[in-house]
Each structure stands twice: as structure tokens, then as C-alpha cells.
N, C-alpha and C. Protein backbone atom coordinates (compact mmCIF):
# COMPACT_ATOMS: atom_id res chain seq x y z
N UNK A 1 -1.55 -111.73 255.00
CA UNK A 1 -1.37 -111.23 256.35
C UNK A 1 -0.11 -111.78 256.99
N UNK A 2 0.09 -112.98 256.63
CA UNK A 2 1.52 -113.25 257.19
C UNK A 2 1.34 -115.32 257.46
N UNK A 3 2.12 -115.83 257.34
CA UNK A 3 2.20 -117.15 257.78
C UNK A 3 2.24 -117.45 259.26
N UNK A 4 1.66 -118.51 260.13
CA UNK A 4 1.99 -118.73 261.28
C UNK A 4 2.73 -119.97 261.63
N UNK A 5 3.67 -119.91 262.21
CA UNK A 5 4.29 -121.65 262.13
C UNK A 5 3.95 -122.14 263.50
N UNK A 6 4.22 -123.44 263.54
CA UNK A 6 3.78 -123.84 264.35
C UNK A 6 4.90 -124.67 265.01
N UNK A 7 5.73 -124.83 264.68
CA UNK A 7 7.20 -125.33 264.62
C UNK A 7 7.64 -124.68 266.37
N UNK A 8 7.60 -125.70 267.25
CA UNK A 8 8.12 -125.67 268.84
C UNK A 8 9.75 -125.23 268.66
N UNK A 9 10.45 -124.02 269.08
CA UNK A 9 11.66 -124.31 269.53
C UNK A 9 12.34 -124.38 270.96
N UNK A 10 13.22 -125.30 270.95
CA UNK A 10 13.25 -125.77 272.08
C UNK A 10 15.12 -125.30 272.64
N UNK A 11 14.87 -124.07 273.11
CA UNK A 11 16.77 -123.83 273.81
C UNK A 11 16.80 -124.61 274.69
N UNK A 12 16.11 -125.30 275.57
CA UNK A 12 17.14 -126.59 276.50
C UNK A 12 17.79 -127.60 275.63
N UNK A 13 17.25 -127.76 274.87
CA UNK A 13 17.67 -129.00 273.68
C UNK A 13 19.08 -128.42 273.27
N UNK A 14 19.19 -127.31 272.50
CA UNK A 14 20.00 -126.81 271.52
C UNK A 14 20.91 -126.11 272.44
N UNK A 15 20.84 -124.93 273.75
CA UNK A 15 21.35 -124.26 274.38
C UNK A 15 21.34 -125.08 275.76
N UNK A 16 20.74 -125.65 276.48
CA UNK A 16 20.55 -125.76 278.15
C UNK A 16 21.82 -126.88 278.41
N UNK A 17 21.69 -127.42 279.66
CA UNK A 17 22.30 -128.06 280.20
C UNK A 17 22.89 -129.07 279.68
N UNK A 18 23.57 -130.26 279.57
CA UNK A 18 24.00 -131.08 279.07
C UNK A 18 23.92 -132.13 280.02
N UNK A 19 24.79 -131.96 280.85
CA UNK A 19 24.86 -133.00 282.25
C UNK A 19 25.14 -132.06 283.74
N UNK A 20 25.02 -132.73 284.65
CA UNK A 20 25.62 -132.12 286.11
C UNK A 20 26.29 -133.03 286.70
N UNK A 21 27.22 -133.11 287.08
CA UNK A 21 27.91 -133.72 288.13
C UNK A 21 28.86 -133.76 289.38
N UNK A 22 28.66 -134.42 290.39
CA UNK A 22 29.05 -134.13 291.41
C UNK A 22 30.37 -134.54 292.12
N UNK A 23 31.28 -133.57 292.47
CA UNK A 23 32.71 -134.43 292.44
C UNK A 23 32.66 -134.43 293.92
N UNK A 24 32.59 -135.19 295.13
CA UNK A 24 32.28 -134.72 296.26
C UNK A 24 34.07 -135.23 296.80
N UNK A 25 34.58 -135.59 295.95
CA UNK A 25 36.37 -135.33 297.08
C UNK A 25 36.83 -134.12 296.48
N UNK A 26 36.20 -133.31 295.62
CA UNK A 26 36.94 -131.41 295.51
C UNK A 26 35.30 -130.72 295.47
N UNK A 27 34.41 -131.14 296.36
CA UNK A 27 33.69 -130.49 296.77
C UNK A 27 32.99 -129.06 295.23
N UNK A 28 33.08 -130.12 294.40
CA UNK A 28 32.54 -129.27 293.55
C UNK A 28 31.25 -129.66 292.38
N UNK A 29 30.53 -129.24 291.77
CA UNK A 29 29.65 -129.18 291.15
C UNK A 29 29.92 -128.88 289.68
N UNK A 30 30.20 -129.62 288.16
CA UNK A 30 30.56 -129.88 287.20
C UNK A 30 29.14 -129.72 286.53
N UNK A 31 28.88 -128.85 285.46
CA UNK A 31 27.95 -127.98 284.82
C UNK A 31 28.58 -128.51 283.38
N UNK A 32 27.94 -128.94 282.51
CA UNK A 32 28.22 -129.32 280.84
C UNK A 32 26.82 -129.12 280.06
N UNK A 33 27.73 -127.61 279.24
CA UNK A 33 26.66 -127.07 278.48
C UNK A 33 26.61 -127.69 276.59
N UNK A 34 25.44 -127.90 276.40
CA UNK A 34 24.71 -128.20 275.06
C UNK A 34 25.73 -127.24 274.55
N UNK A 35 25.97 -126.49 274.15
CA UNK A 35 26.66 -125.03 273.42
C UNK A 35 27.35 -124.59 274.04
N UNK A 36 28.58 -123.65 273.32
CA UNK A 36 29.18 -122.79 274.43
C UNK A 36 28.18 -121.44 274.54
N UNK A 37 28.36 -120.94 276.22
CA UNK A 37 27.82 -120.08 276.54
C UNK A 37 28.12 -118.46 275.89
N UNK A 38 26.85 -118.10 276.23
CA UNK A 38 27.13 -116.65 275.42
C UNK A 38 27.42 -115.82 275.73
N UNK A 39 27.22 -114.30 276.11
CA UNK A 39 27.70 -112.92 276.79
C UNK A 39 26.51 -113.44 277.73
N UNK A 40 26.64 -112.53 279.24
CA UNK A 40 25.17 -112.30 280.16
C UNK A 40 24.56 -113.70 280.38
N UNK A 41 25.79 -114.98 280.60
CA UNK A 41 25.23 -116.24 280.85
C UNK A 41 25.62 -116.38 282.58
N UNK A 42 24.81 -117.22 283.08
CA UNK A 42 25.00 -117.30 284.54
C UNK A 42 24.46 -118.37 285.15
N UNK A 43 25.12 -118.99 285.65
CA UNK A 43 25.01 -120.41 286.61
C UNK A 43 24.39 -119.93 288.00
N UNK A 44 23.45 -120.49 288.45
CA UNK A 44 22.76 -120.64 290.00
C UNK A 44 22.02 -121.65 290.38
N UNK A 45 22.74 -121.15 291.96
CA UNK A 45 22.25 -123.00 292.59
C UNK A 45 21.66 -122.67 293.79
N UNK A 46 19.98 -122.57 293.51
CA UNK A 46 18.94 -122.79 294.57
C UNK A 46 18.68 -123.37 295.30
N UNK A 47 18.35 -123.48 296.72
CA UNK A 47 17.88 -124.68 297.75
C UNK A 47 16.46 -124.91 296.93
N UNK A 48 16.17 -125.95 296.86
CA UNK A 48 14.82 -126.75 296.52
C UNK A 48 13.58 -126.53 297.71
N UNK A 49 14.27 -126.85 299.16
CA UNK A 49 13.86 -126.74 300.19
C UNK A 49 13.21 -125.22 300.12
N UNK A 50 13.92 -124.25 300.01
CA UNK A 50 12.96 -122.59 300.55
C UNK A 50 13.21 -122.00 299.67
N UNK A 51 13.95 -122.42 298.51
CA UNK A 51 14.36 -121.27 297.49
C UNK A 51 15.15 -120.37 297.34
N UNK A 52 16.12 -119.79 298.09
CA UNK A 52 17.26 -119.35 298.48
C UNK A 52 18.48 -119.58 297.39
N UNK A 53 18.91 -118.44 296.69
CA UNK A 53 19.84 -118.64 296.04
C UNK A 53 20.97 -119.05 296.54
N UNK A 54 22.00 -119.78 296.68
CA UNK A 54 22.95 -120.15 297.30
C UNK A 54 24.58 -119.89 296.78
N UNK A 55 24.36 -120.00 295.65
CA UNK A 55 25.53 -119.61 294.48
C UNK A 55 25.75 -119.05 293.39
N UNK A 56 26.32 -118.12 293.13
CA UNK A 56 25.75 -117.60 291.22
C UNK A 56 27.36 -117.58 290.69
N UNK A 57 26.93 -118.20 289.70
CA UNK A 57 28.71 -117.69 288.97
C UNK A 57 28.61 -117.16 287.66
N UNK A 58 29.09 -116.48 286.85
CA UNK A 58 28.79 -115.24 285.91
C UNK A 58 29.47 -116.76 285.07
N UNK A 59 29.54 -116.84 283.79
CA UNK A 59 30.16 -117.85 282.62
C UNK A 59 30.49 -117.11 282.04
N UNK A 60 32.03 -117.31 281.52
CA UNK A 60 32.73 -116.35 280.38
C UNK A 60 32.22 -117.11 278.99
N UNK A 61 31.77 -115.92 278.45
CA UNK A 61 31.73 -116.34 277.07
C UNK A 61 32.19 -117.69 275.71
N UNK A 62 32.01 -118.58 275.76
CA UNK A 62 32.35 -119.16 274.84
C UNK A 62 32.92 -120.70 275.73
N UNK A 63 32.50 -120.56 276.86
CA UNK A 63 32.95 -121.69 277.91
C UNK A 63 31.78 -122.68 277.45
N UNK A 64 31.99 -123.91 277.99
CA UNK A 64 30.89 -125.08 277.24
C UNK A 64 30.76 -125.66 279.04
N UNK A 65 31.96 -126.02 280.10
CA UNK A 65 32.13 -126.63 281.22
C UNK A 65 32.73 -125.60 282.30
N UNK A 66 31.87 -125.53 283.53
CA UNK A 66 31.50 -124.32 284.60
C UNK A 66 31.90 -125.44 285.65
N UNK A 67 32.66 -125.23 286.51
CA UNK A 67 32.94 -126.31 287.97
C UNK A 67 32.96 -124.97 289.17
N UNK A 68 31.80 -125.24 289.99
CA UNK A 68 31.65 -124.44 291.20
C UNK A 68 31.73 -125.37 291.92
N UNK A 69 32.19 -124.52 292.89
CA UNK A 69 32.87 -124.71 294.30
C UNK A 69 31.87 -125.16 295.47
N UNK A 70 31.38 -126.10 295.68
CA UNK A 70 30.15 -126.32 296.17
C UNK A 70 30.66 -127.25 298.44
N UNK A 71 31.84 -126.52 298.35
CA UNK A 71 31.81 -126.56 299.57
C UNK A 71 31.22 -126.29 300.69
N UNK A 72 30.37 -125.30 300.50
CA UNK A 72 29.71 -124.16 301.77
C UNK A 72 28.24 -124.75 301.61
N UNK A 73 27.90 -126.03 300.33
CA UNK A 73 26.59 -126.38 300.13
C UNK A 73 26.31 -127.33 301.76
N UNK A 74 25.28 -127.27 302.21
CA UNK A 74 25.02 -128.50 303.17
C UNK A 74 24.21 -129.70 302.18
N UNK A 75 24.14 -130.74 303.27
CA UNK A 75 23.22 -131.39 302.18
C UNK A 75 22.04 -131.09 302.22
N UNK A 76 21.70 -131.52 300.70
CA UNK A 76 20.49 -130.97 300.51
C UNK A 76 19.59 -131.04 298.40
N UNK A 77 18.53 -130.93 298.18
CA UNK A 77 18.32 -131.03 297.07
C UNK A 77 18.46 -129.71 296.45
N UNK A 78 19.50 -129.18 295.26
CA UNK A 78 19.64 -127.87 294.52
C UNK A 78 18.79 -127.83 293.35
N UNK A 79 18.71 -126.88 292.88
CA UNK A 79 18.63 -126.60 291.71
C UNK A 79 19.21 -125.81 290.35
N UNK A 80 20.33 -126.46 290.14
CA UNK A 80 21.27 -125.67 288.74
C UNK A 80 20.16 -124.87 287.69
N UNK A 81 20.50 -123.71 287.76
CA UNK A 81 19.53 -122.93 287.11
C UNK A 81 20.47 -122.15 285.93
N UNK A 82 20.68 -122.47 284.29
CA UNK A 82 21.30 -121.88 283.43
C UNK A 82 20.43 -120.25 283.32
N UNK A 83 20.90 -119.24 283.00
CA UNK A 83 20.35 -118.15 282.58
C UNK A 83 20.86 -117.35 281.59
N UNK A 84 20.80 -116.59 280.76
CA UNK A 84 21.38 -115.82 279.88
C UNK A 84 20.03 -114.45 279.83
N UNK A 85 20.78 -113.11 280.12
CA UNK A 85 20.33 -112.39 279.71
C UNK A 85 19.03 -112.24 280.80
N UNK A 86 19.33 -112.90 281.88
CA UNK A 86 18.62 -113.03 283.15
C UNK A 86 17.02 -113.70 282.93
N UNK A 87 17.01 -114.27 281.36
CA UNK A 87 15.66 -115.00 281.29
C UNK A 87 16.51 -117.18 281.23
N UNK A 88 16.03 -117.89 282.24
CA UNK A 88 15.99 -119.19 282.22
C UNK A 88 15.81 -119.67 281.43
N UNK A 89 17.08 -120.58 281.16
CA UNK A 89 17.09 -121.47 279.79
C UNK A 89 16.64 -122.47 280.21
N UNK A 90 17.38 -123.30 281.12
CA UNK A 90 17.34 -124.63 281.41
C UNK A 90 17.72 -124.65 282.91
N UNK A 91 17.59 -126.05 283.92
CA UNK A 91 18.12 -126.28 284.96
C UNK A 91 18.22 -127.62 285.49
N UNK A 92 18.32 -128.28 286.16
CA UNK A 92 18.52 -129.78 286.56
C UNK A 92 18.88 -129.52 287.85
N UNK A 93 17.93 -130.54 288.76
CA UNK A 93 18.16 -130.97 290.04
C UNK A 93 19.66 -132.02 290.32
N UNK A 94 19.91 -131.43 291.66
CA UNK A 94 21.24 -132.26 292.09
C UNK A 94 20.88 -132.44 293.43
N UNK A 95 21.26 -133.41 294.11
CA UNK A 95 21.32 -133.54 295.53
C UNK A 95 23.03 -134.37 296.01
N UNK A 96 22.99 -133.43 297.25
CA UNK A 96 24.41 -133.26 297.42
C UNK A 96 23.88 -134.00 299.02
N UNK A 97 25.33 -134.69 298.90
CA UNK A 97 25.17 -135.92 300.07
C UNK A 97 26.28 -135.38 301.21
């Protein structure tokens, strides 16, 4: 009938985020991906607080490091949300001071 495995795979590990970091004298937000990104990949940064998308930036293909412009952020706790293909890979909390 067929084999079943049982074998977990895990795309945050192999594909998701890497690190986030926050450059707050160029007001920007530094994204480092596990892999380079693929076609239909996309960066967004949610308020934690109500949920509100706040930022989306499309990723060109084959990019590994995404730096948005996180001037217009107030402070507050985000949420970096990786996507490809509009299903969630990975994401990591940031709070911006």
C-alpha cells in the first residue's frame, strides 16, 4: 500500500529566518535568511498589539539579506513574518524602541 515516514520536516530550520536586527540610527530593520529566497517570497511586519500589517516588501529572488525601512514604525512589539507563495514559513518578534 505504500510506506509512511515519519521523518518531521522542518522549513524554518532549512528555509526561515536566520536573524533580525535592528539598526535604529538608519531606522531600519535587517532580515537574514537561512537560504536565498525564492520566486513569490515576502517580508511583513505586523503590530503584535492589534495585528495590523504595517509593512510588506516583495524579496527578489535569490536575495539571502532584506533591510526595510522601518521609519514610520512607532514603538512597539512587531512581528517579521517570512512568506513564500503566501503560505508562512517562519517569523521572529522584534521590538522597536
Amino acid at each position: 500500500e505504500g510506506d509512511v515516514t515519519t521523518q518531521s520536516v522542518s522549513l524554518e530550520s532549512d528555509y526561515g529566518i536566520k536573524s533580525v536586527s535592528i539598526s535604529g540610527g538608519i531606522h531600519s530593520i535587517v532580515v537574514d535568511l537561512q537560504a536565498e529566497a525564492p520566486d513569490n517570497a515576502v517580508i511583513a511586519v505586523t503590530s503584535v498589539l492589534d495585528g495590523s500589517t504595517k509593512l510588506t516588501s516583495e524579496v527578489q529572488a535569490g536575495v539571502k539579506t532584506i533591510s526595510l525601512n522601518s521609519g514610520d514604525l512607532s514603538q512597539g512589539i512587531y512581528a517579521i513574518i517570512y512568506k513564500v507563495d503566501g503560505n508562512i514559513i517562519d517569523q521572529e518578534k522584534v521590538t522597536i524602541k
